[in-house]
PDB file of N, CA and C in Angstrom:
ATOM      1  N   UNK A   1     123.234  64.471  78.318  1.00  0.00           N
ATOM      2  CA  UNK A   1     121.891  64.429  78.872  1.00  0.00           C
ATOM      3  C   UNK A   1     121.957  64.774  80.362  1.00  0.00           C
ATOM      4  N   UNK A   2     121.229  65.399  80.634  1.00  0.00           N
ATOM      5  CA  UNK A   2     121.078  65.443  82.214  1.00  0.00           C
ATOM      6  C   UNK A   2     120.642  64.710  82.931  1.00  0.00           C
ATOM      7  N   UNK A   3     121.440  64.974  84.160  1.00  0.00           N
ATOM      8  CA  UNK A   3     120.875  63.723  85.716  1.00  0.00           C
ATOM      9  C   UNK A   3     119.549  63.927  85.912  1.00  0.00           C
ATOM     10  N   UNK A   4     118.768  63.215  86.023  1.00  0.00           N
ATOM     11  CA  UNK A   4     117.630  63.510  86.712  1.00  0.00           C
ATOM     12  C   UNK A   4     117.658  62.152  87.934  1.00  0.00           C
ATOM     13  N   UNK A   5     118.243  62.640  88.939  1.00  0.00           N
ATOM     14  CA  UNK A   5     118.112  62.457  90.335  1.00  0.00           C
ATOM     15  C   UNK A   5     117.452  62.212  91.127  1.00  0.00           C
ATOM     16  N   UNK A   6     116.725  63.324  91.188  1.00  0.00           N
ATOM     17  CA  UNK A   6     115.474  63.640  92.074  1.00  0.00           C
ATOM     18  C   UNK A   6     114.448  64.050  91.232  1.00  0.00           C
ATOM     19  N   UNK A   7     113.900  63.110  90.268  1.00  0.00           N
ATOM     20  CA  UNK A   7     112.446  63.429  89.143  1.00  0.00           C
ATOM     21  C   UNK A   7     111.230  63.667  90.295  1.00  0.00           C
ATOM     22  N   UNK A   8     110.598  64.463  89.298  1.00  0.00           N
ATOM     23  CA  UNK A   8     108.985  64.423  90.281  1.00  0.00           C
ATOM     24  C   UNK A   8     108.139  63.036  90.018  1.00  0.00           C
ATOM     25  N   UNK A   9     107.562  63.388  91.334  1.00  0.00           N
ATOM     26  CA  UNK A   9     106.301  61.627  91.551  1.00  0.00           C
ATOM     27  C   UNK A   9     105.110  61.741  90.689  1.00  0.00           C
ATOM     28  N   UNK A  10     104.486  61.028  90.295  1.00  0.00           N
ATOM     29  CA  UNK A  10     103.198  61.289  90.413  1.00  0.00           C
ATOM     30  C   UNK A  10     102.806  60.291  90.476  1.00  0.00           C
ATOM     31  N   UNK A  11     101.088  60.605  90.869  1.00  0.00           N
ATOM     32  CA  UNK A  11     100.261  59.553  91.432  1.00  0.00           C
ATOM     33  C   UNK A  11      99.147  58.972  89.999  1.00  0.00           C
ATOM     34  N   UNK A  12      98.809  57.905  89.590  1.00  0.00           N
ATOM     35  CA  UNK A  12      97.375  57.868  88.665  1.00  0.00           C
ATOM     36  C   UNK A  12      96.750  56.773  89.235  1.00  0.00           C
ATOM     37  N   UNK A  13      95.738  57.019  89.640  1.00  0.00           N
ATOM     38  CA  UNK A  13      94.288  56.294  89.967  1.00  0.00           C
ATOM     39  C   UNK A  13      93.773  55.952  89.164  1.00  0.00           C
ATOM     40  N   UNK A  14      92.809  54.771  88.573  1.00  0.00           N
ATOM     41  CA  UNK A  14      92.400  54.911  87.699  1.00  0.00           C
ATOM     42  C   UNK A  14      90.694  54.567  88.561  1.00  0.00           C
ATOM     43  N   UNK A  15      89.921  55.442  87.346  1.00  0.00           N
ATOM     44  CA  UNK A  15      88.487  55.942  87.471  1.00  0.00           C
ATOM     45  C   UNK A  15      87.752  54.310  87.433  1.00  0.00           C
ATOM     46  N   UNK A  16      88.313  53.812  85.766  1.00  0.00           N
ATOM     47  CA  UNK A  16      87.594  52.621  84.971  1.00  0.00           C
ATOM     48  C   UNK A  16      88.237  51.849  84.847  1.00  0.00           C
ATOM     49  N   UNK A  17      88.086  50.625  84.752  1.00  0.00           N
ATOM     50  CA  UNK A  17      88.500  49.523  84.067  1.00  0.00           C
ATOM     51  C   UNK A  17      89.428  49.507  82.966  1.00  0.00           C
ATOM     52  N   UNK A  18      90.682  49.142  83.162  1.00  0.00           N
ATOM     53  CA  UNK A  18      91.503  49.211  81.598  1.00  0.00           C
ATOM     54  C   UNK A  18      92.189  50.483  81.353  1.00  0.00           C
ATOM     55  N   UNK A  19      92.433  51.544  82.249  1.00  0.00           N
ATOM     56  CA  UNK A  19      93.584  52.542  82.055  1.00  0.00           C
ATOM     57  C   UNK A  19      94.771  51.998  82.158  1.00  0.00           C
ATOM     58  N   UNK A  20      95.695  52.708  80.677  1.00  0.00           N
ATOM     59  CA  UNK A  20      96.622  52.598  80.605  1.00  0.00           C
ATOM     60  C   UNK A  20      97.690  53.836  80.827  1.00  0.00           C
ATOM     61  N   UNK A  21      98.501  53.656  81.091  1.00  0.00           N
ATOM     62  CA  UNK A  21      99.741  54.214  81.800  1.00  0.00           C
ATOM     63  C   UNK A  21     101.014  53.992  80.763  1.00  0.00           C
ATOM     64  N   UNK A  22     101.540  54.907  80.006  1.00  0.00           N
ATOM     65  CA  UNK A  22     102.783  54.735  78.832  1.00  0.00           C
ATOM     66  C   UNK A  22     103.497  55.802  79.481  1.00  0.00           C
ATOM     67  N   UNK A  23     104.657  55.132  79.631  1.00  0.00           N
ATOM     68  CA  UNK A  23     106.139  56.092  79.842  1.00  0.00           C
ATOM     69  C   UNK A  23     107.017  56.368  77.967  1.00  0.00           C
ATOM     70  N   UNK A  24     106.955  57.508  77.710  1.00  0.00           N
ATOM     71  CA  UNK A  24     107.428  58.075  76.671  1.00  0.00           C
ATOM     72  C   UNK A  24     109.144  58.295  77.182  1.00  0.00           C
ATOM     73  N   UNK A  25     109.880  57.991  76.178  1.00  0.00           N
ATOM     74  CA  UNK A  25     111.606  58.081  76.469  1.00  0.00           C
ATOM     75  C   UNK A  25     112.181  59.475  76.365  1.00  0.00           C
ATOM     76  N   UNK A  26     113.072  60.008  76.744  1.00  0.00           N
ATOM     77  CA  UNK A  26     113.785  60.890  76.718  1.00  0.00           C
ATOM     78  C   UNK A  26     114.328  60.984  75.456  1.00  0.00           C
ATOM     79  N   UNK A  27     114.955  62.039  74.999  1.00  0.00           N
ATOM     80  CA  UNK A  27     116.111  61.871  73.990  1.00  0.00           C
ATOM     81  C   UNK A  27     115.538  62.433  72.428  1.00  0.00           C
ATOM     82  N   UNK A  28     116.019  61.943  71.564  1.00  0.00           N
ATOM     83  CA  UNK A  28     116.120  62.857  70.015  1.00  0.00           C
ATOM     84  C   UNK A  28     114.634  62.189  68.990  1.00  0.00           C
ATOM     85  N   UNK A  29     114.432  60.514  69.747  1.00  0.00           N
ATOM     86  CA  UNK A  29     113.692  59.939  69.139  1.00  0.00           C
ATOM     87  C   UNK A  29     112.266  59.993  70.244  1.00  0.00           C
ATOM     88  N   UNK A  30     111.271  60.318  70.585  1.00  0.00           N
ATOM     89  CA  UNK A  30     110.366  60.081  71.632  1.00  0.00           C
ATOM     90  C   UNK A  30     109.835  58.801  71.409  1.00  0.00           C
ATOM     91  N   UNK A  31     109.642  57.666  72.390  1.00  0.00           N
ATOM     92  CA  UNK A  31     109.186  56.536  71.756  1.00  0.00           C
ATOM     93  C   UNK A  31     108.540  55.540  72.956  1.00  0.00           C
ATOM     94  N   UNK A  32     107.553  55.026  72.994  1.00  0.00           N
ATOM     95  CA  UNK A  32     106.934  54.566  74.307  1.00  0.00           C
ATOM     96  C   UNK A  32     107.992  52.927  74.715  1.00  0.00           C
ATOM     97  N   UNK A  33     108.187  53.058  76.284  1.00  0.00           N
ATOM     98  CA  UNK A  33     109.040  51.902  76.689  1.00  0.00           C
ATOM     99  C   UNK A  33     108.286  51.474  77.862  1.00  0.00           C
ATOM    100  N   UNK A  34     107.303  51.771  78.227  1.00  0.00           N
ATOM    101  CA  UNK A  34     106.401  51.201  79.318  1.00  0.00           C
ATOM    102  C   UNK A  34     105.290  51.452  79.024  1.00  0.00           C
ATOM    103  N   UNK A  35     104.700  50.345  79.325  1.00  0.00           N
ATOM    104  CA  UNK A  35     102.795  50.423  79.710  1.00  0.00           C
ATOM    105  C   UNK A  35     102.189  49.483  80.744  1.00  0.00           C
ATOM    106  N   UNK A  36     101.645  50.033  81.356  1.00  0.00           N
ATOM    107  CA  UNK A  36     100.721  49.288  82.602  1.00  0.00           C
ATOM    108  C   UNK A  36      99.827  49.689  82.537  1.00  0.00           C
ATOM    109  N   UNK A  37      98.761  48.334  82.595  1.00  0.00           N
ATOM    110  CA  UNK A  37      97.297  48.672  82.454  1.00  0.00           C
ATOM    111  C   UNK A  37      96.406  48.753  84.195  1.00  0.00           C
ATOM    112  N   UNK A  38      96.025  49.383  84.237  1.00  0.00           N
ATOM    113  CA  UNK A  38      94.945  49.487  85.430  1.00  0.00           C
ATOM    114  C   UNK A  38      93.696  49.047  85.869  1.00  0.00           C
ATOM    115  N   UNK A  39      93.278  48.647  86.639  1.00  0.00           N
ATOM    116  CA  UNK A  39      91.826  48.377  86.633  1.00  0.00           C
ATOM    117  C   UNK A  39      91.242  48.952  87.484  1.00  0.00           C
ATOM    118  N   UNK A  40      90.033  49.516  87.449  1.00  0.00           N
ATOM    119  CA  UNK A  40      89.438  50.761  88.473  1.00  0.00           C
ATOM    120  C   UNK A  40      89.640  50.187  89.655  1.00  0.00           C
ATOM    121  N   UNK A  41      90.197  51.616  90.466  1.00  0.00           N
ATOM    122  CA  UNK A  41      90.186  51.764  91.797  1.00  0.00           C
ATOM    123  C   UNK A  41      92.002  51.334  92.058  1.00  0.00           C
ATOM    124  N   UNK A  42      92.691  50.667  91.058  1.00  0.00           N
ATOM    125  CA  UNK A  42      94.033  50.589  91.118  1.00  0.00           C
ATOM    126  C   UNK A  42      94.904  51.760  91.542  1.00  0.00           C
ATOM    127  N   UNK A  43      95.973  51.745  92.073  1.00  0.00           N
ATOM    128  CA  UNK A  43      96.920  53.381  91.758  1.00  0.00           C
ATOM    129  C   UNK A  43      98.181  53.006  91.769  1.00  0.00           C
ATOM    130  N   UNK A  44      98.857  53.932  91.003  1.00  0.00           N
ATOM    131  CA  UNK A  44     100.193  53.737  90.482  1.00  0.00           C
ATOM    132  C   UNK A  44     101.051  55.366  90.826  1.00  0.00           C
ATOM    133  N   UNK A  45     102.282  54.685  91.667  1.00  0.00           N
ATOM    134  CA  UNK A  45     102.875  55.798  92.241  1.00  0.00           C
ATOM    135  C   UNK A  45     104.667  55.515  91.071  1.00  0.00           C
ATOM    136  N   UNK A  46     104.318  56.966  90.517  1.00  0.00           N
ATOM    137  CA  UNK A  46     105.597  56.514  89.308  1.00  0.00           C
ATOM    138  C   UNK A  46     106.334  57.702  89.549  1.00  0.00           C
ATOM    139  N   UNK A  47     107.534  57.935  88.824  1.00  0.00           N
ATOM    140  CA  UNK A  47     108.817  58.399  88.645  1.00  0.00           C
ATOM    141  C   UNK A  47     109.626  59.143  87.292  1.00  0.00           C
ATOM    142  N   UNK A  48     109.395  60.531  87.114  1.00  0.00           N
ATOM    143  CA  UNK A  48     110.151  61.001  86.038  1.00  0.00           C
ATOM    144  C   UNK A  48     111.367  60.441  86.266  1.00  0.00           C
ATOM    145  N   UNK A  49     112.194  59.952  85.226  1.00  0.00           N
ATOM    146  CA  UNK A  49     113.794  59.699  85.202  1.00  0.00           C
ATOM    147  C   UNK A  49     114.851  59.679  83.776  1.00  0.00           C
ATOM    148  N   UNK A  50     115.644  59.540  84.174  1.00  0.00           N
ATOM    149  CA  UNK A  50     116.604  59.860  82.882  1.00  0.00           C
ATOM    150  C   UNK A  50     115.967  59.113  81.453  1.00  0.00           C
ATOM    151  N   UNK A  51     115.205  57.839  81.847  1.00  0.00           N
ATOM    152  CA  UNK A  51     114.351  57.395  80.402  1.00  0.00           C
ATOM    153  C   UNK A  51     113.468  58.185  80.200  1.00  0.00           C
ATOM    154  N   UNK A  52     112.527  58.556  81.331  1.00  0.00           N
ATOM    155  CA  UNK A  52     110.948  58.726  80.890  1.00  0.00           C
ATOM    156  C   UNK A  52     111.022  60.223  81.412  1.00  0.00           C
ATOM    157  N   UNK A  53     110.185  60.871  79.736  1.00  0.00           N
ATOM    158  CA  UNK A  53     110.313  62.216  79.584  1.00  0.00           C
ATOM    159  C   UNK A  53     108.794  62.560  80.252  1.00  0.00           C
ATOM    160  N   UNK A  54     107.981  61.898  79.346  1.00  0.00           N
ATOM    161  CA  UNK A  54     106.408  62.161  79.629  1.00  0.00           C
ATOM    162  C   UNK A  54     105.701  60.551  79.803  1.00  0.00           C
ATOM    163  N   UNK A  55     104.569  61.188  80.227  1.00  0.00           N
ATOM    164  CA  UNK A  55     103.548  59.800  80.410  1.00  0.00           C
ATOM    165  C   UNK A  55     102.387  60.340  79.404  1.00  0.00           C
ATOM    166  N   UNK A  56     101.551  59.519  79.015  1.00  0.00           N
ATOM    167  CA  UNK A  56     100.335  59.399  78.649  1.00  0.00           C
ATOM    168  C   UNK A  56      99.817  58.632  79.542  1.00  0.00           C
ATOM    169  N   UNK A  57      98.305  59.399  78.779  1.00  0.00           N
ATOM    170  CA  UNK A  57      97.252  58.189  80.163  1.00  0.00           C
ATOM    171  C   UNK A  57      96.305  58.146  78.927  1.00  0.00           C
ATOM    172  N   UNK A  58      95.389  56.559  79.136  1.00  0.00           N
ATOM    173  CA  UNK A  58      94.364  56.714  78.122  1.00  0.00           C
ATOM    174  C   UNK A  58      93.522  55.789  79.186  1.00  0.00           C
ATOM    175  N   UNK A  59      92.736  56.283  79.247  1.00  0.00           N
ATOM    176  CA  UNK A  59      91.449  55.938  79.723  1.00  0.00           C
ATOM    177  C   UNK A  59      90.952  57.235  81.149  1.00  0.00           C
ATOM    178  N   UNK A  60      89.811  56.817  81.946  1.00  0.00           N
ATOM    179  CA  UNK A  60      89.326  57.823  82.847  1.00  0.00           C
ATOM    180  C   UNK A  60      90.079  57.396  84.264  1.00  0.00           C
ATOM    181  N   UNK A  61      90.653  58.737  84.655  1.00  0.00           N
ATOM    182  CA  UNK A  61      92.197  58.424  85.839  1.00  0.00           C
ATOM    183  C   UNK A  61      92.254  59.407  86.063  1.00  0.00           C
ATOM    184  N   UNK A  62      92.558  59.690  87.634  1.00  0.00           N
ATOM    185  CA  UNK A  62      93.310  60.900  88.416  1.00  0.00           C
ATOM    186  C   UNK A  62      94.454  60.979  88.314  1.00  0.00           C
ATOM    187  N   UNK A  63      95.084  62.159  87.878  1.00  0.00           N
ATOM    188  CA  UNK A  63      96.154  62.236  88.263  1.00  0.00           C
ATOM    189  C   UNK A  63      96.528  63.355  89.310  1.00  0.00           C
ATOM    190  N   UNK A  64      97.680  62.826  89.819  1.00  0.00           N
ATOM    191  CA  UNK A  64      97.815  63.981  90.723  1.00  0.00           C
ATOM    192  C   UNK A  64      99.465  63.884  90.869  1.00  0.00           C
ATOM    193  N   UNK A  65      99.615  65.296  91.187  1.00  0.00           N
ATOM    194  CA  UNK A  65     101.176  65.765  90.710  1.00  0.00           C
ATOM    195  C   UNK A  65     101.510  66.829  91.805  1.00  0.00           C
ATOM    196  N   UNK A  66     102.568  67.729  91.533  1.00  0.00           N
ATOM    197  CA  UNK A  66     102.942  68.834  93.211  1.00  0.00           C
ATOM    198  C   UNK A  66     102.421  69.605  92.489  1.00  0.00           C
ATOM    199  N   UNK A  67     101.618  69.574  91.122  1.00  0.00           N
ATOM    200  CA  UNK A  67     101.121  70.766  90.580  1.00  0.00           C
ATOM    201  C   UNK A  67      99.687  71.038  90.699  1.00  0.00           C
ATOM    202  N   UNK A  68      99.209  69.774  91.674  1.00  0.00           N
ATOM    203  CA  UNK A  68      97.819  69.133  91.904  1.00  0.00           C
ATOM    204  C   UNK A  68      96.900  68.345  90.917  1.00  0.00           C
ATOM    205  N   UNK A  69      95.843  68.109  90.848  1.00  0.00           N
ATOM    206  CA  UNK A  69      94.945  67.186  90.088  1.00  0.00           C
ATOM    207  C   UNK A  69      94.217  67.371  88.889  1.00  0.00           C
ATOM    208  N   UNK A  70      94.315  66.725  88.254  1.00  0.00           N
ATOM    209  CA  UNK A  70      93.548  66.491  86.915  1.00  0.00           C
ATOM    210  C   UNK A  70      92.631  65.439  86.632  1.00  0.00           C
ATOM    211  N   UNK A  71      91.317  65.160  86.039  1.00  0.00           N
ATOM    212  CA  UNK A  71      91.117  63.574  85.699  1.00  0.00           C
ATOM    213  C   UNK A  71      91.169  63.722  84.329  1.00  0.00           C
ATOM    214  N   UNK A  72      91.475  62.620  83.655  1.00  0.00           N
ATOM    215  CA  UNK A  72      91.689  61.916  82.130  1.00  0.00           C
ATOM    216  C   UNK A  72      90.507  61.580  81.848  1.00  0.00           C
ATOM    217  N   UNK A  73      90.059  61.760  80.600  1.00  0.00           N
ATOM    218  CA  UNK A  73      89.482  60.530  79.643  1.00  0.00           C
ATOM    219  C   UNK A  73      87.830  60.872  80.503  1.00  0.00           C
ATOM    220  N   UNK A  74      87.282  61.848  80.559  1.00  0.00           N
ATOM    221  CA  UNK A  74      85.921  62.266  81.453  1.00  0.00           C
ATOM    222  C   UNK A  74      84.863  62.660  80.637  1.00  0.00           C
TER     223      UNK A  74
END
């Protein structure tokens, strides 16, 4: 597996009440190992790394990345 060292940041804001935040695992099986819930106006500054391949977001949330912004769930 590869180092991931230096993963990219990203930022999620959340819009509403009750966004959730799931870190999906790396590897052969994809499988969720984190969740944090949000409550509007919260923000969460997170970390690609050797566990976490992808995130999901479920509810209405900014995200923002070096690839710039998106909102969720609108």
């Amino acid at each position: 597996m590869e180092n991931v060292q230096n993963g990219d940041y990203f930022v999620v804001k959340a819009l509403d009440h009750g966004v959730q935040v799931i870190g999906l695992t790396r590897g052969q099986d994809t499988r969720f190992h984190h969740t944090e819930k949000l409550d509007k106006g919260e923000v969460i500054i997170a970390q690609f790394t050797d566990h976490t391949s992808a995130v999901k977001i479920r509810g209405k949330a900014e995200i923002i990345t070096k690839h710039g912004k998106i909102e969720s769930g609108s």
